[in-house]
Protein backbone atom coordinates (compact mmCIF):
# COMPACT_ATOMS: atom_id res chain seq x y z
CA UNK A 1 -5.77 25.84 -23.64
CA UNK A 2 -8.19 26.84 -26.15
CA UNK A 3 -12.72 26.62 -25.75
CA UNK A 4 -12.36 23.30 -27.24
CA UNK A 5 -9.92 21.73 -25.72
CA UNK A 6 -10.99 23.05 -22.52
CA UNK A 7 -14.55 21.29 -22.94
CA UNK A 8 -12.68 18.13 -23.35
CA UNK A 9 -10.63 18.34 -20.28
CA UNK A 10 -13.69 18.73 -17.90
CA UNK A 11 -15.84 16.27 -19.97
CA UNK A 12 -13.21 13.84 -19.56
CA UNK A 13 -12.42 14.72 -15.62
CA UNK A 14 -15.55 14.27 -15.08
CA UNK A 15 -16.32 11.67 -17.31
CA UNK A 16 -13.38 10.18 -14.87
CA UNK A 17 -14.31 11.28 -11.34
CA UNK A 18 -18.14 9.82 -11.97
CA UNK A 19 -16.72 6.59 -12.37
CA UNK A 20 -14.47 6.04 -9.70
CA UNK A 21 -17.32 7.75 -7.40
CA UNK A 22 -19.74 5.17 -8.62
CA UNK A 23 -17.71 2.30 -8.75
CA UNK A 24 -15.88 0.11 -6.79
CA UNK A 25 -12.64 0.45 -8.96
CA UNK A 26 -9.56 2.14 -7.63
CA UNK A 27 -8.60 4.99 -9.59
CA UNK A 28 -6.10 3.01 -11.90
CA UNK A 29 -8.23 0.50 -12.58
CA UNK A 30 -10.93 3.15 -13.69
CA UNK A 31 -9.16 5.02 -16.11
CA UNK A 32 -7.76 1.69 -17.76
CA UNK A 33 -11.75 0.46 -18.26
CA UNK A 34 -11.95 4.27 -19.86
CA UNK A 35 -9.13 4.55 -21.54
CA UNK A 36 -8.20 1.05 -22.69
CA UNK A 37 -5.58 1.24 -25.64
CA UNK A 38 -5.55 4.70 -26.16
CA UNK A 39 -2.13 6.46 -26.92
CA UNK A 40 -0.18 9.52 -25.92
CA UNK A 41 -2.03 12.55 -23.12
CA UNK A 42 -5.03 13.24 -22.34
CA UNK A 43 -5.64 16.45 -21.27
CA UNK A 44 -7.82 16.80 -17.64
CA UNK A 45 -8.63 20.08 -16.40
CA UNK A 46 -5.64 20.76 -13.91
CA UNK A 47 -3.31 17.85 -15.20
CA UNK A 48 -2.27 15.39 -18.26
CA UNK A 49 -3.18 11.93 -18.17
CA UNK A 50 0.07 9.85 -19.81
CA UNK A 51 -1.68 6.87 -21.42
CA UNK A 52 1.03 4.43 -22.46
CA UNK A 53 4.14 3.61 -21.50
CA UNK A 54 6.00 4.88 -24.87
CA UNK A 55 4.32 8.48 -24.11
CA UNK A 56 6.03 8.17 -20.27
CA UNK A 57 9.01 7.32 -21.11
CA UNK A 58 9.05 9.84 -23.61
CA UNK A 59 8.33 12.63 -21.19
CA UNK A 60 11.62 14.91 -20.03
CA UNK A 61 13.30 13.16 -17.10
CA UNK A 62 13.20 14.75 -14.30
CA UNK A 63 14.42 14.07 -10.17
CA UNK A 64 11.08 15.00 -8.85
CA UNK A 65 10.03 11.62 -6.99
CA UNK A 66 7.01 9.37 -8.14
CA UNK A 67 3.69 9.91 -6.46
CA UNK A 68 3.77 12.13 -3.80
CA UNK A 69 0.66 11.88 -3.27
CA UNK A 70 0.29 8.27 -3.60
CA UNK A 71 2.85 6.56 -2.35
CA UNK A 72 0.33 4.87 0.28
CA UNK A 73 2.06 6.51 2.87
CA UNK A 74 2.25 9.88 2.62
CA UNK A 75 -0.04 12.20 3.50
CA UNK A 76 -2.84 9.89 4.06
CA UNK A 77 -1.13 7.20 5.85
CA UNK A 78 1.06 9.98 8.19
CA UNK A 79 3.36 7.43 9.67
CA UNK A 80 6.99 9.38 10.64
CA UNK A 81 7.85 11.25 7.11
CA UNK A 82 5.56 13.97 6.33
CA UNK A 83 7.65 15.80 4.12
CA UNK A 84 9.02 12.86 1.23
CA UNK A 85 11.05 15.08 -1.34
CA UNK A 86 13.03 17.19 0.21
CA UNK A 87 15.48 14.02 1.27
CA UNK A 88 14.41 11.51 -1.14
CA UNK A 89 17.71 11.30 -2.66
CA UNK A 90 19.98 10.70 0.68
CA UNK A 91 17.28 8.26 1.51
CA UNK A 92 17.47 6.48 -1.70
CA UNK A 93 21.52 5.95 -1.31
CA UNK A 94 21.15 5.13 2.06
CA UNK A 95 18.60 2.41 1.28
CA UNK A 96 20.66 1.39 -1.34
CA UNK A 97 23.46 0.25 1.49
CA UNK A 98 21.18 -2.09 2.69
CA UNK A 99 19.82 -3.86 -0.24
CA UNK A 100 22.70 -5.14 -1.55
CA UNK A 101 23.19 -6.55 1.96
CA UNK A 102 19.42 -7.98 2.26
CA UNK A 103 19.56 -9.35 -1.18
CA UNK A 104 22.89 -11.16 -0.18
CA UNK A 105 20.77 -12.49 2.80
CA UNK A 106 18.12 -13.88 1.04
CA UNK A 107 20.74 -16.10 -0.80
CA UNK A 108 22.54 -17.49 2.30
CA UNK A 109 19.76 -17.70 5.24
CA UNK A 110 17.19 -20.01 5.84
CA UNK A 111 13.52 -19.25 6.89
CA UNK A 112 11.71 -21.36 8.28
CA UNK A 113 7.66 -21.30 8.36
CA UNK A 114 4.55 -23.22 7.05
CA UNK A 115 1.70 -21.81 6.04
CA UNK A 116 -0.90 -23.68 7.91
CA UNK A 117 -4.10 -24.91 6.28
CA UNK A 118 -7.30 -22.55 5.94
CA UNK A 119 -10.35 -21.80 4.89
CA UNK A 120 -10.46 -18.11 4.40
CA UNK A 121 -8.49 -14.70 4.33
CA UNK A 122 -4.59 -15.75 4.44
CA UNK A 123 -3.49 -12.15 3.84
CA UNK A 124 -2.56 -11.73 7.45
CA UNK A 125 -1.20 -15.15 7.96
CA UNK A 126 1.33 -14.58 5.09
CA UNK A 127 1.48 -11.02 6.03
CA UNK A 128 2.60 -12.07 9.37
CA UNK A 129 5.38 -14.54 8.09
CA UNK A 130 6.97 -11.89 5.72
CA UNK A 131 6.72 -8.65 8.47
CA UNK A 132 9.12 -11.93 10.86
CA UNK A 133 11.21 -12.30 8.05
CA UNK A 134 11.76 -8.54 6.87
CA UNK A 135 13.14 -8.17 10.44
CA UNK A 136 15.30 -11.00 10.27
CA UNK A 137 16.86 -9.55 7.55
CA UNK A 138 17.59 -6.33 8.88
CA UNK A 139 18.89 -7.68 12.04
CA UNK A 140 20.02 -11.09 10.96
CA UNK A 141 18.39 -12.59 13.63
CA UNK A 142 14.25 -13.68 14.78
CA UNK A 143 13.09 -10.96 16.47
CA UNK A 144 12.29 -11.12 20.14
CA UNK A 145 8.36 -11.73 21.27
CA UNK A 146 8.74 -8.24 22.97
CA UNK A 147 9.94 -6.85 20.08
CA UNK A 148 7.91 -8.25 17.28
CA UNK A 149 4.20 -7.53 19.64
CA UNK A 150 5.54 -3.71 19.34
CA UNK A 151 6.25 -3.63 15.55
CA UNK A 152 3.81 -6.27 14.00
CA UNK A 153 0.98 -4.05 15.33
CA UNK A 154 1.98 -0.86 13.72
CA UNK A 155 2.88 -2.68 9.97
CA UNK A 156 -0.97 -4.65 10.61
CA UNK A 157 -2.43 -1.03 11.07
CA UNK A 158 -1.03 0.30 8.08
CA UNK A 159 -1.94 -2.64 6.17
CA UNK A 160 -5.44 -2.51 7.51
CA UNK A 161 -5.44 0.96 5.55
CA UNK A 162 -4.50 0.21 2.88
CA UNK A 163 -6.55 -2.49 2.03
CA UNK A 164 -9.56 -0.45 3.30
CA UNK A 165 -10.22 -2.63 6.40
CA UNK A 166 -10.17 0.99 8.02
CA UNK A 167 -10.24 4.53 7.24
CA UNK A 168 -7.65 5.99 11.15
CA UNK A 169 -5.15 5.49 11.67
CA UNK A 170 -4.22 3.57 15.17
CA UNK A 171 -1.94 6.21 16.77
CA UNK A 172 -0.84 4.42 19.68
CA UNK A 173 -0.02 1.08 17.13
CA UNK A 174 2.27 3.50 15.24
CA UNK A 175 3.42 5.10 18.08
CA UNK A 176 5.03 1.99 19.49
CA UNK A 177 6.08 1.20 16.17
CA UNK A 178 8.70 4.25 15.80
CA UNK A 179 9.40 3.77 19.36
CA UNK A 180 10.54 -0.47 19.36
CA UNK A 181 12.20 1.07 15.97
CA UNK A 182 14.16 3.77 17.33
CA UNK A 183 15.43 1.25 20.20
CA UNK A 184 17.05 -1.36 17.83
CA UNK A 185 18.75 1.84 15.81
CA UNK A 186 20.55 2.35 19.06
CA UNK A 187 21.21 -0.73 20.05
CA UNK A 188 23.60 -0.62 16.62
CA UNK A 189 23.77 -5.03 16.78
CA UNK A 190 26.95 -5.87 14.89
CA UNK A 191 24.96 -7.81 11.91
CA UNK A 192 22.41 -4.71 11.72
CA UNK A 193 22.46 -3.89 8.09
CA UNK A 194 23.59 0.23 8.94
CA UNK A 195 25.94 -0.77 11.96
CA UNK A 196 29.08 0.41 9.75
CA UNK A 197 26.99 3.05 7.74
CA UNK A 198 28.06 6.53 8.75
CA UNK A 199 25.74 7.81 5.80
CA UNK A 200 22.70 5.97 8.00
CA UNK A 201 23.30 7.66 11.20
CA UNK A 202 24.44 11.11 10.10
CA UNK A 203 20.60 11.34 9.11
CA UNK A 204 18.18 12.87 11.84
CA UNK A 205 16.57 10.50 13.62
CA UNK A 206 13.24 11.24 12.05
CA UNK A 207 14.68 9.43 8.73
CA UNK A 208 16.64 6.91 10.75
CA UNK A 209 13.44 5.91 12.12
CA UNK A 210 11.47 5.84 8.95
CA UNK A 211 14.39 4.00 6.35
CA UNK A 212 13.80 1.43 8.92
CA UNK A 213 9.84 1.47 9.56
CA UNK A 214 8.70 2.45 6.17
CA UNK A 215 11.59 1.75 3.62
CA UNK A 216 11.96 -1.68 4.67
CA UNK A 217 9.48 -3.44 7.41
CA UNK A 218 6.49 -1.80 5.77
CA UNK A 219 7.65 -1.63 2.00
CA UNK A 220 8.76 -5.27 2.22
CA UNK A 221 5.68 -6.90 4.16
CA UNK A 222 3.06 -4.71 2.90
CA UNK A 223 4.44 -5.04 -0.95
CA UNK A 224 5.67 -8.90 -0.95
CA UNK A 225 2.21 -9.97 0.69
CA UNK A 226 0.52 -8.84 -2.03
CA UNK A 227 2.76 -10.08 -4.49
CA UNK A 228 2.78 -13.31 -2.81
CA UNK A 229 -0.99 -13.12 -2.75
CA UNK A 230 -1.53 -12.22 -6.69
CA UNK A 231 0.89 -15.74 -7.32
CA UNK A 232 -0.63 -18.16 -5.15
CA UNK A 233 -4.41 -16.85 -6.42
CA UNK A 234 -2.99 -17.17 -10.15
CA UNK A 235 -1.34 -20.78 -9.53
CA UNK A 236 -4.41 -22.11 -8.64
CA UNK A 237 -5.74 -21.61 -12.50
CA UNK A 238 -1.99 -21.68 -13.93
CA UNK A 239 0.28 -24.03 -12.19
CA UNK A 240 2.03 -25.32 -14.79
CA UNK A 241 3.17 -22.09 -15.97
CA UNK A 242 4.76 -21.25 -12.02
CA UNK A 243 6.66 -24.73 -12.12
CA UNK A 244 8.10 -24.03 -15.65
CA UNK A 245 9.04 -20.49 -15.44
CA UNK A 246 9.23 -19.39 -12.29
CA UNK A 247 10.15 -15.73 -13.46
CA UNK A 248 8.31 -15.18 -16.35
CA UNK A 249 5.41 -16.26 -13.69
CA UNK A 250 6.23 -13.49 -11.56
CA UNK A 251 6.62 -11.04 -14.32
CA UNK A 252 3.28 -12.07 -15.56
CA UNK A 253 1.46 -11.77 -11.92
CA UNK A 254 3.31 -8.03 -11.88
CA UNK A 255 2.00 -6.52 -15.01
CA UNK A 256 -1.81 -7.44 -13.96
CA UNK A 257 -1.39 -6.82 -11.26
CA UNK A 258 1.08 -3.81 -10.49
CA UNK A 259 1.53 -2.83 -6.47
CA UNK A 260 1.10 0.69 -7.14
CA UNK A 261 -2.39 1.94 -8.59
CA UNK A 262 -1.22 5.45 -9.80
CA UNK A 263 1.77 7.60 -10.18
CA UNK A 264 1.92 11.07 -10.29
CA UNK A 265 4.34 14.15 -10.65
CA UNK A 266 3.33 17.35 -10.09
CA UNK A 267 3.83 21.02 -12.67
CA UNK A 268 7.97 21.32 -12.99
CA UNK A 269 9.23 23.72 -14.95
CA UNK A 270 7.25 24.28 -18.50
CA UNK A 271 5.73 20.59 -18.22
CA UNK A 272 2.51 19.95 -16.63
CA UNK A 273 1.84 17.90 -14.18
CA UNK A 274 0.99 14.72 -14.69
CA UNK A 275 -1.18 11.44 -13.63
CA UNK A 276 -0.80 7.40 -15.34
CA UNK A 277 -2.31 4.44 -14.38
CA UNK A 278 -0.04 1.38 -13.67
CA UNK A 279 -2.76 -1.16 -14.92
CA UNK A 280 -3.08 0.89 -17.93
CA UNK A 281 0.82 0.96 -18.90
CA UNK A 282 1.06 -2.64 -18.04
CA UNK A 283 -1.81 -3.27 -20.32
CA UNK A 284 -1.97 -1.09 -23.14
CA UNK A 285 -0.31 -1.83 -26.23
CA UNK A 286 -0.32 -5.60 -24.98
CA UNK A 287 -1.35 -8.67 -27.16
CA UNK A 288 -4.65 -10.00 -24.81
CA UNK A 289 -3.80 -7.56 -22.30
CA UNK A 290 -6.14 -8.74 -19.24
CA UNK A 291 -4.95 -12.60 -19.85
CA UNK A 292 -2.65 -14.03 -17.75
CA UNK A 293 0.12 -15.42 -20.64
CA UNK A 294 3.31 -16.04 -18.83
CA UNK A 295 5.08 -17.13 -22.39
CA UNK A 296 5.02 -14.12 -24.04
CA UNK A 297 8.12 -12.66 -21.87
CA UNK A 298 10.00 -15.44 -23.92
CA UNK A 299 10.46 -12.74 -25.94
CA UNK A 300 11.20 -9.19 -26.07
CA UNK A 301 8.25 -8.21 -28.75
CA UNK A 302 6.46 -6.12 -26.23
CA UNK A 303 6.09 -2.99 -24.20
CA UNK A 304 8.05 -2.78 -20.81
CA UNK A 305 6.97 -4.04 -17.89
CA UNK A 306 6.39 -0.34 -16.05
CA UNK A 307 5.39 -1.97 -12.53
CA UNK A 308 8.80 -0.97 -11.14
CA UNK A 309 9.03 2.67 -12.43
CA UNK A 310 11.19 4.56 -14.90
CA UNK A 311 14.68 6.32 -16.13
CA UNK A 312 16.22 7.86 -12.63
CA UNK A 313 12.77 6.80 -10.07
CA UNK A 314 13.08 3.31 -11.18
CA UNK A 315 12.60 1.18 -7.90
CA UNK A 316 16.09 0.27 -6.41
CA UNK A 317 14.30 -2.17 -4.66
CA UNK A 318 12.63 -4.55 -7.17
CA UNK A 319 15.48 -7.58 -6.88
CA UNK A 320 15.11 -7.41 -2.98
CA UNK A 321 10.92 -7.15 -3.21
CA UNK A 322 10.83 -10.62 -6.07
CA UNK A 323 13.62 -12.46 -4.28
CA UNK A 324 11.83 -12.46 -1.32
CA UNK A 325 8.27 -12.86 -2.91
CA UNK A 326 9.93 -15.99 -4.62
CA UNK A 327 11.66 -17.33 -1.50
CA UNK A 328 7.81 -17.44 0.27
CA UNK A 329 5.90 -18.70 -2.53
CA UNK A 330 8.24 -21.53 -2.89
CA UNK A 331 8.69 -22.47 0.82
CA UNK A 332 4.67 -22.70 0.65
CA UNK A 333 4.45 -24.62 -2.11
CA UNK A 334 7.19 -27.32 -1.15
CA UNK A 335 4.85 -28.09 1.87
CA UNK A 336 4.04 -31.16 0.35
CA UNK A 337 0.79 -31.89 -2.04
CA UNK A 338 -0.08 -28.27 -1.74
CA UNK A 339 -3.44 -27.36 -2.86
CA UNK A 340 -5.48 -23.87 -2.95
CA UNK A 341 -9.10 -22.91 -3.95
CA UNK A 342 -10.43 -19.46 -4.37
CA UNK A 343 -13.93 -18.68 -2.62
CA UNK A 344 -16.01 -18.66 -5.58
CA UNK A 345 -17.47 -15.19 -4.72
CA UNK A 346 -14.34 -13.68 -4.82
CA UNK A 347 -13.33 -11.73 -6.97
CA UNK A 348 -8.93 -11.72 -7.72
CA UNK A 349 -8.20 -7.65 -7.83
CA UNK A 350 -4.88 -5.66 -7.73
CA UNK A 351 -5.47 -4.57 -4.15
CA UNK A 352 -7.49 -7.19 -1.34
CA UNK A 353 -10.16 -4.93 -0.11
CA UNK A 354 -11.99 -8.51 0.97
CA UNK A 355 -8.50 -10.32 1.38
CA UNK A 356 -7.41 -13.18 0.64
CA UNK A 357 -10.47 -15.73 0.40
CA UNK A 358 -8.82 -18.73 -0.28
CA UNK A 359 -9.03 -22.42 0.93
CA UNK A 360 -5.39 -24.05 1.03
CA UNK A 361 -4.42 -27.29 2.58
CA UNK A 362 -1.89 -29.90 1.83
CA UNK A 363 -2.76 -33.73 0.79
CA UNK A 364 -6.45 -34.71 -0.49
CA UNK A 365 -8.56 -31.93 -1.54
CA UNK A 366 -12.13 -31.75 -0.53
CA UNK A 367 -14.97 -32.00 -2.49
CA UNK A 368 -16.36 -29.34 -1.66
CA UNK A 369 -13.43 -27.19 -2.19
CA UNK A 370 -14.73 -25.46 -5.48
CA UNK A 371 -17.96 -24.85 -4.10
CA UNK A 372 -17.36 -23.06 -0.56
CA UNK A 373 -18.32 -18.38 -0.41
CA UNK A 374 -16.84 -16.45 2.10
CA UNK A 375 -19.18 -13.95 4.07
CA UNK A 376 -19.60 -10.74 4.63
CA UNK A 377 -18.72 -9.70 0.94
CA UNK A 378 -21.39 -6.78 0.89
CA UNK A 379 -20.23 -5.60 4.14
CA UNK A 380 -16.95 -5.46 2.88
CA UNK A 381 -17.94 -3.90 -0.34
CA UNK A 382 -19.30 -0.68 1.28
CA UNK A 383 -16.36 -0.57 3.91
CA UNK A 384 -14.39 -0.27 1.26
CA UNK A 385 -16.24 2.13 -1.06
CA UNK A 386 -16.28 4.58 1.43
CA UNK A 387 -12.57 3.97 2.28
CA UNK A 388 -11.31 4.27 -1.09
CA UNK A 389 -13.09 7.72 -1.50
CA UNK A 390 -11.63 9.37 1.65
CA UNK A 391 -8.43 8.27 0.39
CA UNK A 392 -8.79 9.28 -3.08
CA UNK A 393 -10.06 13.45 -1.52
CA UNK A 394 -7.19 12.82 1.06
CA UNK A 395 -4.32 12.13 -1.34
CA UNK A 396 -5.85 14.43 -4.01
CA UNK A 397 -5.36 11.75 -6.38
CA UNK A 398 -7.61 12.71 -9.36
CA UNK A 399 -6.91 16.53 -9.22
């Protein structure tokens, strides 16, 4: 790298770091205010920053997994897996056992639950009513009280981090967690998803443990909550648009708001390492990119929707995560004259560092519906400033 372009990679690292450190933007969403439309790499001091989604795709494939240091779990959330790429690939045929049987599940089972009326965050309620039904399909059965008071607390704490509620991890939540986890492996129920999977159980029971904990409970509550979140906070501007087109609805909700901030590989080979911005290749290139327009995937005229990865990292699990996201948005919204209000201070980001703050209800809707603030917002705003740093030094997710 010659003087020149040298200057520009640390003016534009720091140009970078200074405004996620002064901001209250996740890295993603920084670098998309920055960087808006521009095309191709921009080069940072110890990495390239891929700016569009033609310039990723672009980009020599390679096995290496997707954000290693970002995958929400991994190093900062240490849950069970500490070392993600060594089996990665076992893992990802393993899981891919299962999901044709879950998907096959969503299609025949019923759930039943009601999301009960509220004034306030809802992120655990529905958070609670997916983490019930992710087990059920595992197990093909409700889980046990017992049962779901030792693995509800462990997904929650998670959660908690990753919304920025807290910063440690609750060791004795988690612990509990792999433990209630490591029971039902053994128990080996005949409608378990890997009761007839010798590929499953010839894995150590570290990975048993964590397919089970992370791939699914955790990947499936923690990912469909917030997808189920982002629809039910965009149908309450756009409802038509969810009652006409249920899927270009979802597709819509997905590119604004993507469940993964960044991704990153690191140096292989000749090729540098790497760093992109999911809101930015969901946005760039896009015809009034921060507008929620649910018609334009009536055609094919635009980029690809990048939230679920790309060429041989592509998320196996993206029919699995919107089937079920569908199957709880509509079960809430058949409820009957369904209704929902935003709090009027809040403001509708891709993650829910202040939850939820919503008012929902079923039958008349009360006056003062569009008028009512949640509290606590500034409390909540430094909670999670401070959060979001330690996790961006922890994951070392701008270096």
């Amino acid at each position: 790298m010659d003087l020149i372009n040298g200057l520009k990679a640390v003016y534009y690292t720091s140009l970078l770091y200074l405004r996620v450190l002064f901001s209250l933007m996740t890295p993603g969403t920084a670098i998309w205010n920055l960087f808006q439309n521009r095309k191709g790499k921009i080069n940072l001091i110890s990495r390239d920053l891929i700016c569009d989604s033609e310039t990723l795709i672009s980009l020599p494939k390679c096995g290496k997994p997707l954000d290693g240091f970002t995958n929400a779990l991994c190093p900062f959330l240490p849950t069970f897996l500490l070392d993600n790429d060594q089996y990665w690939k076992q893992r990802r045929d393993v899981f891919s056992i299962a999901n044709s049987i879950i998907n096959q599940r969503i299609l025949e089972n019923s759930f039943e639950f009601k999301l009960e009326s509220k004034k306030g965050n809802v992120l655990w309620d529905i958070f609670e009513i997916i983490a019930k039904i992710s087990f059920q399909l595992l197990f093909n059965r409700i889980p046990t009280e017992d049962e779901f008071n030792d693995i509800y607390p462990g997904l929650l704490d998670i959660n908690k981090i990753i919304k920025r509620f807290t910063s440690k991890p609750d060791l004795q939540a988690r612990q509990a967690l792999y433990d209630r986890t490591l029971i039902l492996i053994k128990q080996n129920e005949n409608d378990f998803v890997f009761h007839d999977s010798k590929e499953f159980y010839a894995m150590n029971e570290i990975h048993q443990v964590s397919s089970i904990a992370e791939d699914f409970l955790t990947t499936i509550s923690v990912q469909c909550t917030d997808l189920v979140c982002h629809m039910l906070l965009l149908y309450s501007k756009y409802p038509n648009d969810f009652h006409d087109n249920i899927e270009n609805s979802i597709h819509e909700t997905l590119r604004l708001y993507p469940l993964t901030d960044l991704w990153t590989r690191q140096p292989y080979g000749k090729q540098r390492g790497w760093i992109a911005s999911v809101v930015q290749l969901n946005r760039n290139g896009w015809t009034q990119p921060d507008e929620f327009i649910s018609q334009r995937w009536d055609t094919n005229d635009h980029p690809p929707l990048m939230s679920w990865g790309f060429d041989i990292r592509r998320c196996p699990a993206q029919k699995l995560a919107t089937g079920i996201s569908q199957l709880v948005f509509e079960n809430i919204l058949k409820g009957g004259d369904f209704w929902i209000r935003p709090a009027r201070n809040f403001e509708h980001e891709r993650t829910f560092p202040y939850g939820c703050q919503v008012w929902i209800g079923y039958g008349e809707i009360p006056s003062e519906a569009n008028s009512w603030t949640f509290e606590g917002k500034f409390r909540m705003q430094c909670r999670r400033w401070l959060c979001e740093k330690v996790r961006m030094i922890d994951q070392n997710e701008l270096n």
